[in-house]
Protein backbone atom coordinates (compact mmCIF):
# COMPACT_ATOMS: atom_id res chain seq x y z
CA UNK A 1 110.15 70.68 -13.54
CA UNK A 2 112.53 69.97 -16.14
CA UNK A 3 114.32 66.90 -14.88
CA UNK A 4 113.30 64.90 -11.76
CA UNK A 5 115.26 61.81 -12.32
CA UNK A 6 117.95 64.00 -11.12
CA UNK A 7 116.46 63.86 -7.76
CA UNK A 8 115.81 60.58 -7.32
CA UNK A 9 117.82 57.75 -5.76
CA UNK A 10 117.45 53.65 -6.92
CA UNK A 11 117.72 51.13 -5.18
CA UNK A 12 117.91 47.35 -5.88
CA UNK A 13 119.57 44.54 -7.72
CA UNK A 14 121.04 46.19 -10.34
CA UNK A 15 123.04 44.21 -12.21
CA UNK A 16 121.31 40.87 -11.30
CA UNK A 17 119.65 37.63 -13.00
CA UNK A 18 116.19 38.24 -13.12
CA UNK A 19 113.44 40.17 -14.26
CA UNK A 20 114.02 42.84 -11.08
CA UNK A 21 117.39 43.35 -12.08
CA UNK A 22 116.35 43.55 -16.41
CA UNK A 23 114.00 46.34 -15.22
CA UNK A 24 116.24 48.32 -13.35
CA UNK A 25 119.24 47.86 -16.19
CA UNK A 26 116.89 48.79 -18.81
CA UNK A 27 116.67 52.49 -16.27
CA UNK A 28 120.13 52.61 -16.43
CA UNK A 29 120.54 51.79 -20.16
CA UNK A 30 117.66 54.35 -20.95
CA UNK A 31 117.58 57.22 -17.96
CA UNK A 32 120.41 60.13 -18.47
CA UNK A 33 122.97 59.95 -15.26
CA UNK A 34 120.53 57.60 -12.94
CA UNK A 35 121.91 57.13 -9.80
CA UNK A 36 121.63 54.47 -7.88
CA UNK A 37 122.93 51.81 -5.11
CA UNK A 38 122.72 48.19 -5.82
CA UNK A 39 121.12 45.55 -3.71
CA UNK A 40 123.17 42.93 -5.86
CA UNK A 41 127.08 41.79 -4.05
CA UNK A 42 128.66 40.27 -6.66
CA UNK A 43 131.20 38.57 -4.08
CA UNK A 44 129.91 35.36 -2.58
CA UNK A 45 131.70 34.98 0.63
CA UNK A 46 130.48 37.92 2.49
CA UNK A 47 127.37 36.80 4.47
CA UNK A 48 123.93 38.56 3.28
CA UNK A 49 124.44 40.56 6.76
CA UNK A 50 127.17 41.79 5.97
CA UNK A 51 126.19 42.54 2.72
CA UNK A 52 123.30 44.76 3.70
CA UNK A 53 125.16 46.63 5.72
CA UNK A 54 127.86 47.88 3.35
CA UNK A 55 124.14 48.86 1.24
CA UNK A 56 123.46 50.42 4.24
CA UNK A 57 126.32 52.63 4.04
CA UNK A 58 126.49 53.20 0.51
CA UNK A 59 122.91 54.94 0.25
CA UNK A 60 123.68 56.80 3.79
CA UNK A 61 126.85 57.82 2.31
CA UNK A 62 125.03 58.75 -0.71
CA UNK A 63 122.62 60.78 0.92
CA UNK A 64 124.68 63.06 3.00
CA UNK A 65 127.28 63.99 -0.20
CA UNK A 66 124.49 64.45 -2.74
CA UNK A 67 121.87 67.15 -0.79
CA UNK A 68 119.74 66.84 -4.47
CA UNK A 69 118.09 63.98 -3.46
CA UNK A 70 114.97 64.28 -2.25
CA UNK A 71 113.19 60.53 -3.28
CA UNK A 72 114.43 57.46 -2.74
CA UNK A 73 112.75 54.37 -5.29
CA UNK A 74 113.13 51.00 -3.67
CA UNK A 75 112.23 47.97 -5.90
CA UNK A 76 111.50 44.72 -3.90
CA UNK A 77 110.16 41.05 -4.14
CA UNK A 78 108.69 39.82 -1.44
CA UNK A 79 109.95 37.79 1.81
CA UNK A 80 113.30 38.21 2.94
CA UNK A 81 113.85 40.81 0.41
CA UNK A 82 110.78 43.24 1.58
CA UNK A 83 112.57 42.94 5.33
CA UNK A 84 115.86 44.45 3.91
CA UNK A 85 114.26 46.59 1.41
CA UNK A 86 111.59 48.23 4.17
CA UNK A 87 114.56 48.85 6.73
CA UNK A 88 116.02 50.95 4.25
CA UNK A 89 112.25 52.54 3.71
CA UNK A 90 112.42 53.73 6.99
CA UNK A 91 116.00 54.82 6.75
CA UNK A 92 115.32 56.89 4.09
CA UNK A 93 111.97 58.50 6.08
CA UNK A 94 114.31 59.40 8.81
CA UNK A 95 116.98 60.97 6.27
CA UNK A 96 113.61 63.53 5.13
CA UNK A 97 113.20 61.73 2.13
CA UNK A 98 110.04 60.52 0.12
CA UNK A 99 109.60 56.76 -0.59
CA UNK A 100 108.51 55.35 -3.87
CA UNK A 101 108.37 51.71 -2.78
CA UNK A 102 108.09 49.52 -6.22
CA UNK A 103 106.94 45.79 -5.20
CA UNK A 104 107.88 43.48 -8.70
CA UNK A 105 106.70 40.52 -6.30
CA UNK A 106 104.22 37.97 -8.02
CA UNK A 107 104.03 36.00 -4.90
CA UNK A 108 103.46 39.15 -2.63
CA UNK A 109 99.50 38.16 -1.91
CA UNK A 110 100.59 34.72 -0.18
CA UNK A 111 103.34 36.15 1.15
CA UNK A 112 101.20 38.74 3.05
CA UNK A 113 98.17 36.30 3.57
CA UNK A 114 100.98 33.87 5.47
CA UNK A 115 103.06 36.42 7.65
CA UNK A 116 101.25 35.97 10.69
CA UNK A 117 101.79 38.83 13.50
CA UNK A 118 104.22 40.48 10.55
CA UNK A 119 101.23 41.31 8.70
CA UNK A 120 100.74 44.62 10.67
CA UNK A 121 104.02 46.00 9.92
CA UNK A 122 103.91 44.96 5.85
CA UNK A 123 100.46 47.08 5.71
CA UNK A 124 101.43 49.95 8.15
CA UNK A 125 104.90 50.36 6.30
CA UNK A 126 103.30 50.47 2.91
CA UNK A 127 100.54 53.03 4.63
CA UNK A 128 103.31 55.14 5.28
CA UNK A 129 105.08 54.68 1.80
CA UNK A 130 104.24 58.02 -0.27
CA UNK A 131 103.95 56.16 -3.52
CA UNK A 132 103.80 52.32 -3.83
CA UNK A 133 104.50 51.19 -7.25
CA UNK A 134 102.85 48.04 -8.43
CA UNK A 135 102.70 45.96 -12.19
CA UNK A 136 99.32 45.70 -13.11
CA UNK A 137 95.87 46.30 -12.96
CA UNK A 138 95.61 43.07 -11.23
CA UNK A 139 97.61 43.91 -8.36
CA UNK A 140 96.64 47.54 -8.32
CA UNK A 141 93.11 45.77 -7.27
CA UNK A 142 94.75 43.72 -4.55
CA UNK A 143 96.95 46.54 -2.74
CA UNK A 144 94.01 49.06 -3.16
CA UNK A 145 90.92 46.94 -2.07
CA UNK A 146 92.76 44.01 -0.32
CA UNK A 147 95.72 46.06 1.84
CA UNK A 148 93.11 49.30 1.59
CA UNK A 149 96.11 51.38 0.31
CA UNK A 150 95.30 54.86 -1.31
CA UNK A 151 98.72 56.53 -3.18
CA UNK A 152 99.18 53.24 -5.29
CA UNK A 153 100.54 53.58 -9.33
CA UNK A 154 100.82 50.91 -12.13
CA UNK A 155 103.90 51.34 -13.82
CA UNK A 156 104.61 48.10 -16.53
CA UNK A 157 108.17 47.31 -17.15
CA UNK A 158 110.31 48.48 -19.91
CA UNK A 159 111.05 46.65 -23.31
CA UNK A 160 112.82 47.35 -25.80
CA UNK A 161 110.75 47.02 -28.93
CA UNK A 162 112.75 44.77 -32.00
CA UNK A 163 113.60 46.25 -35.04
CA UNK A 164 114.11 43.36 -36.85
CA UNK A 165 111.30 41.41 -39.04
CA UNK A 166 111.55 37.75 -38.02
CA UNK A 167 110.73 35.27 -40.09
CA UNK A 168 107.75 32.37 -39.99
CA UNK A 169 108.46 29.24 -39.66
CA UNK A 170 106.74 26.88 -42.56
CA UNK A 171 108.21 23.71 -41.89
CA UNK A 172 105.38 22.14 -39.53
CA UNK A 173 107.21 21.98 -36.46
CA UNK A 174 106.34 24.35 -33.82
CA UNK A 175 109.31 25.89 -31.79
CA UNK A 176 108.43 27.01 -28.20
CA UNK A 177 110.84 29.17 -26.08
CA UNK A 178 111.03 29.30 -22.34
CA UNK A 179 112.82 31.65 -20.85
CA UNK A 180 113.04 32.13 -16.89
CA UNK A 181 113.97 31.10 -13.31
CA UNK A 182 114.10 27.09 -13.52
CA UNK A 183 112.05 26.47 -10.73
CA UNK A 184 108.92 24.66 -9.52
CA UNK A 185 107.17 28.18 -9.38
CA UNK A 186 107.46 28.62 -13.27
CA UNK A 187 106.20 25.50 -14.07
CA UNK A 188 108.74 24.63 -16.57
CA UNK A 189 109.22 21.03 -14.58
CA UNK A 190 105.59 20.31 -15.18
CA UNK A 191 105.48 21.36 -18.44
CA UNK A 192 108.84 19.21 -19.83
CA UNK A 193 106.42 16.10 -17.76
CA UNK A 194 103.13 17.35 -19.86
CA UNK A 195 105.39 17.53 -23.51
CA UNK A 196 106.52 13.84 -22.88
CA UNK A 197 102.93 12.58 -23.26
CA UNK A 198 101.80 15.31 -25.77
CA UNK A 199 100.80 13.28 -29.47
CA UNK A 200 102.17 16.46 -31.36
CA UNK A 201 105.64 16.22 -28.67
CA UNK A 202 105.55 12.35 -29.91
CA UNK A 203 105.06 12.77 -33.84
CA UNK A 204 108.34 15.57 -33.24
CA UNK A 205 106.29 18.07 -34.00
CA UNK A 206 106.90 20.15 -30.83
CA UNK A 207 110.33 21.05 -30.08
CA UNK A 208 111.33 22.91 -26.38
CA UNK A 209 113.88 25.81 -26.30
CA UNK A 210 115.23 26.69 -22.39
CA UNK A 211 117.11 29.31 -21.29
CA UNK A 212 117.54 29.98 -17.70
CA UNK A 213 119.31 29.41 -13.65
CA UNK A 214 118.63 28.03 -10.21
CA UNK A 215 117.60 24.09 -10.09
CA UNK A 216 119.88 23.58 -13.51
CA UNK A 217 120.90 19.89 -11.81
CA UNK A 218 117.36 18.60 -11.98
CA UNK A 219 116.24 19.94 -14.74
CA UNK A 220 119.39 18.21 -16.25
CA UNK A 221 118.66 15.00 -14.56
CA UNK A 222 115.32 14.91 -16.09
CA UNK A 223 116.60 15.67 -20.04
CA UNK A 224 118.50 12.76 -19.56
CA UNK A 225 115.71 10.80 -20.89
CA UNK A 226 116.09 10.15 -24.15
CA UNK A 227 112.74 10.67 -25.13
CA UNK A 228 113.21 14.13 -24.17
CA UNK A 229 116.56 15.32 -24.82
CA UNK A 230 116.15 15.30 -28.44
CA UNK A 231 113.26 17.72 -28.53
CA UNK A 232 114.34 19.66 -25.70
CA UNK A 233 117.32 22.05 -25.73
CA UNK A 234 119.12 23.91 -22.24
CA UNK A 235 121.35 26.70 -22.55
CA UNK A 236 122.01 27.89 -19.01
CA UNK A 237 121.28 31.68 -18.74
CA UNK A 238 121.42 33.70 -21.72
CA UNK A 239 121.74 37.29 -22.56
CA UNK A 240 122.77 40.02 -24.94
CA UNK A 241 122.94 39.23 -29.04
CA UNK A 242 121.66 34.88 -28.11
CA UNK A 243 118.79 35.73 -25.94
CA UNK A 244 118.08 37.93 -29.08
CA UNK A 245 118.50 34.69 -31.72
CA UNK A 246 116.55 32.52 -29.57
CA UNK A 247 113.66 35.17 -29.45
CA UNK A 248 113.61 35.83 -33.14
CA UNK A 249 113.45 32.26 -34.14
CA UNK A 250 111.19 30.88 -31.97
CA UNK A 251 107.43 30.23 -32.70
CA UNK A 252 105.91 31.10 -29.64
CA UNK A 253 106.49 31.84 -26.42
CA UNK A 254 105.51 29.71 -23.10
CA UNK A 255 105.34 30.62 -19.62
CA UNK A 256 103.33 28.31 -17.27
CA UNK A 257 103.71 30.25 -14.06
CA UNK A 258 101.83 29.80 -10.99
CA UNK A 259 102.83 33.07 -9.33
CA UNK A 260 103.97 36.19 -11.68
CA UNK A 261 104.12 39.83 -11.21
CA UNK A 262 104.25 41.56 -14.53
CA UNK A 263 107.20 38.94 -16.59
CA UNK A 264 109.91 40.49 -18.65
CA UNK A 265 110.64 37.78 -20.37
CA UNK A 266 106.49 37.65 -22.16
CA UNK A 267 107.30 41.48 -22.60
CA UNK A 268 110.48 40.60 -24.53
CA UNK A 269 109.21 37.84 -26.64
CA UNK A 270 105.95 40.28 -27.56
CA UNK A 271 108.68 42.88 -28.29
CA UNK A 272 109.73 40.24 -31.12
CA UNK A 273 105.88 39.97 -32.18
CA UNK A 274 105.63 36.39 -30.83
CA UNK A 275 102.23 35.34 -29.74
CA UNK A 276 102.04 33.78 -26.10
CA UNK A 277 100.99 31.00 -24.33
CA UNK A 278 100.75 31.61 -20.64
CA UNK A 279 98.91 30.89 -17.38
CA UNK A 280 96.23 33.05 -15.86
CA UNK A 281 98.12 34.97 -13.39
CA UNK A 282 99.32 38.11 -11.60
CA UNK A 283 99.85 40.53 -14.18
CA UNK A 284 100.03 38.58 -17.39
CA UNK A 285 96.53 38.76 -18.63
CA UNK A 286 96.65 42.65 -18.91
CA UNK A 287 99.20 42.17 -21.83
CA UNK A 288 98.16 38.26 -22.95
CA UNK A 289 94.51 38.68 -24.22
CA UNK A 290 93.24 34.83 -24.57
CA UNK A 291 92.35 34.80 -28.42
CA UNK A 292 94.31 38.48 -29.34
CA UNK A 293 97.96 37.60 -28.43
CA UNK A 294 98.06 34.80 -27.29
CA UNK A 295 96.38 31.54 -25.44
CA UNK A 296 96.21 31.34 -21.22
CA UNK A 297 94.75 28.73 -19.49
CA UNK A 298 94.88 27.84 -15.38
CA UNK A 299 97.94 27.15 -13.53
CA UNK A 300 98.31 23.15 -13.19
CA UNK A 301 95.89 22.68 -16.01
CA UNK A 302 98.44 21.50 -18.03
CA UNK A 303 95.49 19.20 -20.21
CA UNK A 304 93.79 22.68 -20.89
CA UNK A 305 96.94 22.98 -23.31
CA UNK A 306 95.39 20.56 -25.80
CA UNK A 307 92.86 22.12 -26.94
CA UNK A 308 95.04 25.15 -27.82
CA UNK A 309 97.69 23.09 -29.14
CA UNK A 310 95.27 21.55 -31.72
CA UNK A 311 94.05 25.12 -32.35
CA UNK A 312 97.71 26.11 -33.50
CA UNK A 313 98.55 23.37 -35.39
CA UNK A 314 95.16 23.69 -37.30
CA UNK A 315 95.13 27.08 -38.01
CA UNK A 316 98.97 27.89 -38.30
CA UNK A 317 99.32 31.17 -39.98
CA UNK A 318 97.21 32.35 -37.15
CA UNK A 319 100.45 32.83 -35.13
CA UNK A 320 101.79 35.61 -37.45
CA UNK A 321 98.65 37.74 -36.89
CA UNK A 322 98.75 36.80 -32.76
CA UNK A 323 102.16 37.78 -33.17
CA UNK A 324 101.72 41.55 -34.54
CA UNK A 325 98.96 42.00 -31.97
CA UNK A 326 101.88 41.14 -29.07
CA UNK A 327 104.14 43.91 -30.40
CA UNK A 328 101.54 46.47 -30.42
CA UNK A 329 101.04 45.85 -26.95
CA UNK A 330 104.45 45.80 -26.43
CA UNK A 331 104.96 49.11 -27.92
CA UNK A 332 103.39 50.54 -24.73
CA UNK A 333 105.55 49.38 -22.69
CA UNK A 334 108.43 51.20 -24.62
CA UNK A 335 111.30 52.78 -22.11
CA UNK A 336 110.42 56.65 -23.40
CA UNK A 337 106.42 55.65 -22.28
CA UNK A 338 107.69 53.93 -18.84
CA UNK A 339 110.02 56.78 -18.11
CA UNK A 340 107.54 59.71 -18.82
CA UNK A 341 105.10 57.47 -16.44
CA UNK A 342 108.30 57.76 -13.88
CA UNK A 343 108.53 61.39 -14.71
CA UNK A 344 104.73 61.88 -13.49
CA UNK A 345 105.04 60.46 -10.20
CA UNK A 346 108.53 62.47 -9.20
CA UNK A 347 107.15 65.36 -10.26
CA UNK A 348 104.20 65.45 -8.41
CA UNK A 349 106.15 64.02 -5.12
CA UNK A 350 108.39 67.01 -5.37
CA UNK A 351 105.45 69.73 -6.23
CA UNK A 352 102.77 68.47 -3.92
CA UNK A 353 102.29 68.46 -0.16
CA UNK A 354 99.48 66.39 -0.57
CA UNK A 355 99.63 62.53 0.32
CA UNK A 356 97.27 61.57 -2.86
CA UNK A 357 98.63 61.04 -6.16
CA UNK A 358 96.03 61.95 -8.79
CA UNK A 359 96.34 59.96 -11.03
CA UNK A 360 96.08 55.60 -10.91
């Protein structure tokens, strides 16, 4: 088949903050005439009902005009957005269609442990799915063992690998970048609390880039201490040509998570050969190998960070060499590898009869 994609309909936040919506603007930036319907309403006075019924409409309308369609890929979190995102599942099963149902979730294990009664219909709707995408090898394990599902693929995100040498930082100081939701889930509170107590932090040796949304007012509230504000830089949500400065001049990147999926923003900052520090979790140890690329240590341990601070600031220049291991394991996640994966599973949805994909 020469071109599947042409078949195919997206669906999700396009267009949105967040590592869902990077991965599905990275399809658009990198996948010839994708078509799609986004998840994301710009407007905020229409009600989230309301919302997901013009969505609703849009893919029915988009459905009925364009006859080539023939699969429908859903990305979804978990929660509230799984509810919306399997209505339109079955939608699209009704319409004839097949369902690749891509879960970016890294909460989507508790979320299924604590729905109750609802568990039922999250594992009988995902039986019924004829391809469920996950992130990792991590949660390839838990759908396939834990949920018992059978026609489950791991496809990693996209990145965009950096052209651009960056340079090493000799001066002594080590610059960390953080770059995510601002929220109790991604640690970053917990981390700012750990850095005020660090002896490195103290001798202003350590100094905190941020870039990010959600709880901005108490993250604010706490850099209002001034023995943190001076080491500790905000910059709201960035994108485009400062994301790229920030990346490129940072030391290393943190992310002390407690619940991932597979994060864009560690792909990004391996993408710019920067080695990693990050917890043990969802999908991040299949591209941050403890020792290769990068340091992890257990979520809430934030004490188990000494030890690899001292390491760091010991051995310095072993940051350059962590870092050139990160970009060649970014380099397979490259959009042309990620698309060709994409490629695969149309193709054999459109060619086969069968229910079982063949290969993982």
């Amino acid at each position: 088949m020469n071109n599947p994609f042409i078949h195919v309909l997206y669906i999700g936040p396009f267009n949105e903050f967040g590592g869902m919506g990077a991965v599905l603007n990275m399809y658009k930036k990198n996948i010839s005439d994708l078509k799609y319907v986004s998840t994301h309403q710009s407007s905020g006075n229409s009600s989230k009902i309301l919302s997901f019924i013009k969505v609703i409409f849009n893919i029915t309308g988009t459905l009925l005009l364009d006859r080539d369609i023939k699969i429908l890929h859903i990305h979804s979190a978990a929660n509230g957005s799984f509810v919306r995102k399997s209505m339109i599942g079955i939608i699209s099963k009704l319409y004839g269609k097949k369902v690749v149902f891509h879960i970016h979730s890294g909460s989507f294990d508790h979320f299924y442990e604590k729905a109750g009664r609802f568990k039922v219909f999250i594992k009988l709707f995902l039986h019924k799915m004829d391809c469920v995408v996950c992130l990792s090898d991590q949660w390839y394990t838990f759908y396939t063992k834990k949920m018992g599902l059978e026609r489950v693929v791991i496809v990693g995100n996209p990145v965009e690998l950096n052209t651009v040498v960056t340079t090493h930082n000799n001066s002594g100081v080590l610059n960390l970048l953080f770059l995510g939701m601002i929220c109790d889930n991604k640690g970053i509170f917990d981390l700012i609390q750990y850095l005020r107590y660090n002896k490195y932090f103290k001798l202003d040796l350590i100094k905190l880039k941020i870039g990010g949304n959600n709880q901005i007012d108490k993250l604010q509230k706490l850099l209002s201490d001034p023995c943190l504000n001076t080491h500790i830089q905000f910059f709201g949500w960035v994108k485009s040509d400062f994301k790229d400065q920030l990346l490129s001049e940072c030391d290393l990147f943190i992310l002390p998570s407690y619940f991932e999926g597979l994060p864009v923003s560690i792909l990004e900052a391996m993408a710019y050969s920067k080695p990693i520090i990050a917890t043990k979790v969802g999908g991040i140890p299949s591209v941050v190998t403890d020792g290769f690329n990068g340091w992890l240590f257990n979520p809430g341990k934030f004490q188990e960070l000494d030890a690899i601070l001292d390491h760091i600031f010991k051995q310095p220049a072993i940051l350059a060499d962590f870092g050139k291991n990160s970009y060649s394991i970014a380099s397979q996640f490259a959009p042309a590898i990620i698309n060709q994966n994409l490629s695969n599973i149309y193709t054999q949805l459109l060619e086969s009869t069968s229910n079982q994909l063949t290969f993982k």
